[in-house]
Protein backbone atom coordinates (compact mmCIF):
# COMPACT_ATOMS: atom_id res chain seq x y z
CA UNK A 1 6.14 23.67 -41.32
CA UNK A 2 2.27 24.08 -39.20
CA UNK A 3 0.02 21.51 -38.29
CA UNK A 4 -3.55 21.73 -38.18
CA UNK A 5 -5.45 21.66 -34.58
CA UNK A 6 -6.70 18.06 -35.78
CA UNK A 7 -3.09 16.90 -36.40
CA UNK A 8 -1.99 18.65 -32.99
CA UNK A 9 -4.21 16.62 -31.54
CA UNK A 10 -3.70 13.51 -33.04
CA UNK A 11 -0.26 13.46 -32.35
CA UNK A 12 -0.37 15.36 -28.86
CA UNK A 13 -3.24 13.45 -27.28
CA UNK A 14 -5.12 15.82 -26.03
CA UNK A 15 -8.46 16.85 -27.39
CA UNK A 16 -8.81 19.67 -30.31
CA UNK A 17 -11.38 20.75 -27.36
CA UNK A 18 -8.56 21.13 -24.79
CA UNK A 19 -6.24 22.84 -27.51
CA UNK A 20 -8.77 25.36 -28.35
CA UNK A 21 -8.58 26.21 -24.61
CA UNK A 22 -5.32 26.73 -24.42
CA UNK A 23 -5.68 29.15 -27.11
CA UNK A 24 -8.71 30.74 -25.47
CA UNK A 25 -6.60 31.16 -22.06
CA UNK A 26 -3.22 32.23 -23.59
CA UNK A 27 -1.42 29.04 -22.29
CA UNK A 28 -1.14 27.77 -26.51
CA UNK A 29 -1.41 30.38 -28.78
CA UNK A 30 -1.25 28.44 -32.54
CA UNK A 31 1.51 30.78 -34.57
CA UNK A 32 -0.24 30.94 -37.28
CA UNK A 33 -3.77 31.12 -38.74
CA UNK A 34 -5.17 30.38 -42.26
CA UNK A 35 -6.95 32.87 -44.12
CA UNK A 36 -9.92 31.19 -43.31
CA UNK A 37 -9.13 31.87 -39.47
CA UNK A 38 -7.73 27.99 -39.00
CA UNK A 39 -5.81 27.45 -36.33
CA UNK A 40 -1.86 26.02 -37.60
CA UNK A 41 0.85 24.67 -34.89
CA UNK A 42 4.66 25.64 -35.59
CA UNK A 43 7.33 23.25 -34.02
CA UNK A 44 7.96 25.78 -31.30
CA UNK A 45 3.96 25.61 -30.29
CA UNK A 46 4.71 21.85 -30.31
CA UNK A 47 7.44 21.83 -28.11
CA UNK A 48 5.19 24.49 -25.79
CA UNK A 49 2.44 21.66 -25.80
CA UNK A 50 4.87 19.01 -24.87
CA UNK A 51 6.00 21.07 -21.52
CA UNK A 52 2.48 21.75 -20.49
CA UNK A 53 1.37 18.34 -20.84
CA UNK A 54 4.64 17.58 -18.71
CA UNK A 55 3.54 19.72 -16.20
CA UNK A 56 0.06 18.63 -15.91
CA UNK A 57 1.17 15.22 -15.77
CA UNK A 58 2.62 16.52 -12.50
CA UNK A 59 -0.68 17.85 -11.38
CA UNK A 60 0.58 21.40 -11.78
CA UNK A 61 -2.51 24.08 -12.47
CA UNK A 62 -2.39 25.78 -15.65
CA UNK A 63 -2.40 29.24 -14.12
CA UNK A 64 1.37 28.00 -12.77
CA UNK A 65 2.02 26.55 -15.89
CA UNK A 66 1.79 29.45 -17.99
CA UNK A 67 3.93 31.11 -15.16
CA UNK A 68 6.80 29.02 -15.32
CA UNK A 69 6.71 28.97 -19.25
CA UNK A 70 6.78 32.45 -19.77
CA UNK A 71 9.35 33.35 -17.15
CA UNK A 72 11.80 35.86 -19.06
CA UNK A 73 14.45 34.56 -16.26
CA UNK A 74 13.41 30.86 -17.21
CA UNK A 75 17.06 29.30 -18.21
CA UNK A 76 16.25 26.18 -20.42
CA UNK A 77 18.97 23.87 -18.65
CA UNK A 78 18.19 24.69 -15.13
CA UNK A 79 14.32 24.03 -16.17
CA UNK A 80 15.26 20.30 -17.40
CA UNK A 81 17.23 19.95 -14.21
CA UNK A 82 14.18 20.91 -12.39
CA UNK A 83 11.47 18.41 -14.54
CA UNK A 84 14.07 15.49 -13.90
CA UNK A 85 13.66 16.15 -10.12
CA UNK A 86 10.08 16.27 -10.16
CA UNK A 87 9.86 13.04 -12.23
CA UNK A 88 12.35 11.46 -10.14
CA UNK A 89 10.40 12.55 -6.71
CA UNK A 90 6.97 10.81 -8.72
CA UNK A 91 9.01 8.00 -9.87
CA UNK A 92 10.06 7.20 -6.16
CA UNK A 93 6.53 7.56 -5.27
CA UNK A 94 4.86 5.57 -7.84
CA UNK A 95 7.55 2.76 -7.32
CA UNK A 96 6.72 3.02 -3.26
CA UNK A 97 2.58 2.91 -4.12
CA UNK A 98 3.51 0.00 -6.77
CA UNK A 99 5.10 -1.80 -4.00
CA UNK A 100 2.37 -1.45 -1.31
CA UNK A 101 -0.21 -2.60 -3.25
CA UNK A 102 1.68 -5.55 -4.45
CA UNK A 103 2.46 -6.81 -1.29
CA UNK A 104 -1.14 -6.29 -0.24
CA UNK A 105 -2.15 -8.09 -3.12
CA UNK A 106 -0.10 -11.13 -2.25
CA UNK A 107 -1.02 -10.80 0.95
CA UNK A 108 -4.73 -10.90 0.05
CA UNK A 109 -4.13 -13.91 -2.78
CA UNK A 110 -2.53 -15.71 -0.04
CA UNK A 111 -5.11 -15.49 2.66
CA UNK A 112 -2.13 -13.48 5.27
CA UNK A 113 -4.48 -12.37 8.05
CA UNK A 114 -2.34 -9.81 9.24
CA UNK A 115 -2.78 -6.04 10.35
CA UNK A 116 -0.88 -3.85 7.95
CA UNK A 117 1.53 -2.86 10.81
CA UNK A 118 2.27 -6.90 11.82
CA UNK A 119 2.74 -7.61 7.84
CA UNK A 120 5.50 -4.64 8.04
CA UNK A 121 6.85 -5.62 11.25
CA UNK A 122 7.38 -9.60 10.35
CA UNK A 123 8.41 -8.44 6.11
CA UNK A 124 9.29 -5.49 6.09
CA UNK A 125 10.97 -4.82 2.59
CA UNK A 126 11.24 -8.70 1.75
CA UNK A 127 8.46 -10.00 1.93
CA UNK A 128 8.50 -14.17 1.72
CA UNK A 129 4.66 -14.78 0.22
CA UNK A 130 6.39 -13.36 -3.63
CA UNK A 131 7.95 -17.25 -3.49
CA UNK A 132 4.27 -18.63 -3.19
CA UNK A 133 2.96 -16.40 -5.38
CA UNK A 134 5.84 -17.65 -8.32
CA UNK A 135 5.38 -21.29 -7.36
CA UNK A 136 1.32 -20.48 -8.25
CA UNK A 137 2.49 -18.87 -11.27
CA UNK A 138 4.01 -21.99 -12.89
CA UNK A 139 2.30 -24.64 -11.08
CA UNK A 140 -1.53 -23.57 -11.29
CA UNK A 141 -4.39 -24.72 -9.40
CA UNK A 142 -2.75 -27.73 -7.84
CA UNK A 143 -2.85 -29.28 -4.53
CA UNK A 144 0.53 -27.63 -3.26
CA UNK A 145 -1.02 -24.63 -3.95
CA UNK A 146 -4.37 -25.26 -2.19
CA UNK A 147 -2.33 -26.68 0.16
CA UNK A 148 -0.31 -23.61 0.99
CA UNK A 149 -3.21 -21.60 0.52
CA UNK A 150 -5.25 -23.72 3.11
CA UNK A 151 -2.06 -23.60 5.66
CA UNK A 152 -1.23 -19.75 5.61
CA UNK A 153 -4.72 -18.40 6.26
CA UNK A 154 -4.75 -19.31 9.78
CA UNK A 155 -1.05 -18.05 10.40
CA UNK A 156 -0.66 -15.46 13.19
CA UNK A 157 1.70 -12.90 13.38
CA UNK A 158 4.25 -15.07 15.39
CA UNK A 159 3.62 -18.23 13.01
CA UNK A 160 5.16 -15.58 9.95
CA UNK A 161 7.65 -14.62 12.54
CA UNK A 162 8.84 -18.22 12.76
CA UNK A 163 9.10 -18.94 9.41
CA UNK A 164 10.86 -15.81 8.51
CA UNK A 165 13.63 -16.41 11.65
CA UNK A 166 13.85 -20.17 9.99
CA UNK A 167 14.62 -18.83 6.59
CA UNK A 168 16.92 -16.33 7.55
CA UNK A 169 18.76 -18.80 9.33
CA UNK A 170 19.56 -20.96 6.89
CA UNK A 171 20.11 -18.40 4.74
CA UNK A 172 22.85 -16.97 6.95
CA UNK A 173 24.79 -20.78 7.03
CA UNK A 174 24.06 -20.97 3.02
CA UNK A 175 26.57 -17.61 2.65
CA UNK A 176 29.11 -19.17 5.21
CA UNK A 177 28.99 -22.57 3.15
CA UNK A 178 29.17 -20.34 0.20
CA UNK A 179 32.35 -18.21 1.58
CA UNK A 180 34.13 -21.51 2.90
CA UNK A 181 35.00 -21.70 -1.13
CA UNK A 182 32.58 -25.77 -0.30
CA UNK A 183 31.03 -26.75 -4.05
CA UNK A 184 26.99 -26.54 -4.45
CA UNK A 185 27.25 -30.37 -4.62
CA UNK A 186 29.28 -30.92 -1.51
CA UNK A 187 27.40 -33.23 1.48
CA UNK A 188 27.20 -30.01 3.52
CA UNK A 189 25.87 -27.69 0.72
CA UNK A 190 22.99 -30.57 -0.29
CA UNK A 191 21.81 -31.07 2.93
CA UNK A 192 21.47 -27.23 3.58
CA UNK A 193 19.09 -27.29 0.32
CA UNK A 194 17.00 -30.28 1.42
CA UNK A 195 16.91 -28.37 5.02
CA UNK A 196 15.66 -26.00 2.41
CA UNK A 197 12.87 -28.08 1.19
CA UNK A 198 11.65 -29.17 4.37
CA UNK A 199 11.09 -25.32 5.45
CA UNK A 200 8.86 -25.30 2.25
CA UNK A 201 7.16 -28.39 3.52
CA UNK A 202 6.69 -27.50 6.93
CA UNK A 203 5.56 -23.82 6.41
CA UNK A 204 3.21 -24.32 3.10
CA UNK A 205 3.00 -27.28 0.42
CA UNK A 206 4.61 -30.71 0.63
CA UNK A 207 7.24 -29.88 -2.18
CA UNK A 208 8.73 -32.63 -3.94
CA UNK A 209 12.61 -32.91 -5.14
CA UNK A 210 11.46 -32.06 -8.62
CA UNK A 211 9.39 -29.05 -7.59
CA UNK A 212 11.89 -28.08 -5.05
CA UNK A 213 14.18 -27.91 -7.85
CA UNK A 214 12.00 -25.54 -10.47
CA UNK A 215 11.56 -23.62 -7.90
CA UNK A 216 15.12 -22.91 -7.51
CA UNK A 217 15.27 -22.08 -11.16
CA UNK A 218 13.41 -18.47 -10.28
CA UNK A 219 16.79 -17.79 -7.90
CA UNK A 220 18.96 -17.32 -10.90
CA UNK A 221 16.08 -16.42 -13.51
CA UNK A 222 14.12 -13.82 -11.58
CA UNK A 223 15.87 -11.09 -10.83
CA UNK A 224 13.56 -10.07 -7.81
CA UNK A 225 14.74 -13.61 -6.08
CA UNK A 226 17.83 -13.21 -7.03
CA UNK A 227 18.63 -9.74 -5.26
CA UNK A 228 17.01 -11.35 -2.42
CA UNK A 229 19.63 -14.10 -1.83
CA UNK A 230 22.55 -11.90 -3.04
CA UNK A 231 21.62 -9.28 -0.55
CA UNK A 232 22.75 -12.25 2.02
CA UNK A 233 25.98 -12.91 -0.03
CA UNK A 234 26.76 -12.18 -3.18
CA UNK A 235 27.10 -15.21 -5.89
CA UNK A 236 24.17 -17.22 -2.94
CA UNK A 237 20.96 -17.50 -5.58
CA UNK A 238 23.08 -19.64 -7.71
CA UNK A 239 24.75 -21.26 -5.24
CA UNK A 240 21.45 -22.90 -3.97
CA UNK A 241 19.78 -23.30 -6.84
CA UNK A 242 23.50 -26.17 -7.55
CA UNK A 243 22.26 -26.95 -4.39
CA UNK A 244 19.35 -28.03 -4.92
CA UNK A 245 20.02 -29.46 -8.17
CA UNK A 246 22.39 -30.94 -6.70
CA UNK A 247 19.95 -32.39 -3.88
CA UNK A 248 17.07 -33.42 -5.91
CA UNK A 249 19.71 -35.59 -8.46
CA UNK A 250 21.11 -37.16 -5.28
CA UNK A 251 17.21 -38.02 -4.16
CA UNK A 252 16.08 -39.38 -7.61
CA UNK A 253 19.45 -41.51 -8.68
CA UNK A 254 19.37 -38.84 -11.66
């Protein structure tokens, strides 16, 4: 079975332009040709086009290319061994750029007038602003949002510092409440979530037992916050988000 340059290209994505210079070059030479003089694709031209456009998705030149393909040497396991490293080095970088610019993002949405070395130095790899940003998410416009928003633009360097000590405080007698074997609803574990609240209060919006508790929700329901609190201890995002439950049904009568 051939293909036509127009069907090679259709299914390749690459122009019938680019195809006829692979042809022109040597890199894709079609198998066959039509009396006419038509260019036709055979499955082992296909799987030829599907390593070049691997390669150039690497950023590879086509002169290197067409070196590594027609290696006589080349042993087909050891060069699949060698494409999974390469997309596993880009993978690692992508996910590092995706990560960067995320944070700089939120940093940005949030008004964070920080140097990029201070926003490292106070984050690092956990950066607390991703709970703001989710709270935006569901809640909108509102005024705990503005709020927040109106709060964090002045913070310095040592104001983040604060918040992030505060936080990992807590966080720290959370997991030994946690490992004690106490229940989510206990009198110590509640007022460790509404200590909890008040950090949310005092460091960006004036959050409410009912918000306080949809915000919990993310802990079990996002993965991202989630890791965070398990990192502490494992089994913690749930155990807060009782907590808090817990808390805000104690607050209301409910």
């Amino acid at each position: 079975m051939s293909y036509s340059v127009g069907r090679v290209a259709e299914l390749s994505g690459v122009t019938v332009r680019t195809l006829h210079h692979y042809d022109e070059i040597g890199l894709l030479v079609p198998g066959e040709r039509t009396p006419a003089g038509h260019r036709r694709y055979r499955d082992q031209e296909l799987d030829r086009l599907q390593q070049i456009l691997f390669y150039r998705e690497l950023g590879l030149p086509l002169e290197r290319i067409a070196a590594l393909l027609d290696d006589p040497d080349a042993d087909p396991r050891r060069e699949l061994r060698r494409q999974h490293a390469l997309l596993t080095e880009r993978i690692d970088r992508l996910r590092a750029m995706v990560t960067a610019v995320e944070r700089a993002m939120e940093a940005r949405h949030m008004g964070i007038n920080l140097t990029p070395e201070e926003r490292f130095e106070v984050f690092g790899d956990a950066d607390p602003e991703q709970y703001q940003e989710e709270a935006a998410q569901r809640w909108g416009d509102s005024a705990a949002y503005r709020e927040s928003q109106r709060r964090v633009a002045g913070y310095t360097k040592d104001d983040w510092q604060r918040v992030r000590d505060a936080a990992d405080r807590l966080n720290e007698r959370l997991a030994a409440l946690l490992a004690s074997g106490a229940a989510p609803d206990s009198e110590a574990a509640m007022e460790l979530a509404e200590e909890h609240r008040q950090q949310i209060r005092a460091a960006y919006y004036d959050c409410s037992h009912e918000m306080h508790a949809n915000l919990a929700e993310l802990y079990v329901t996002d993965e991202r916050f989630t890791r965070t609190y398990d990192a502490v201890r494992p089994g913690l995002a749930r155990f807060l988000r009782d907590a808090v439950r817990a808390n805000a049904a104690r607050a209301t009568g409910s």
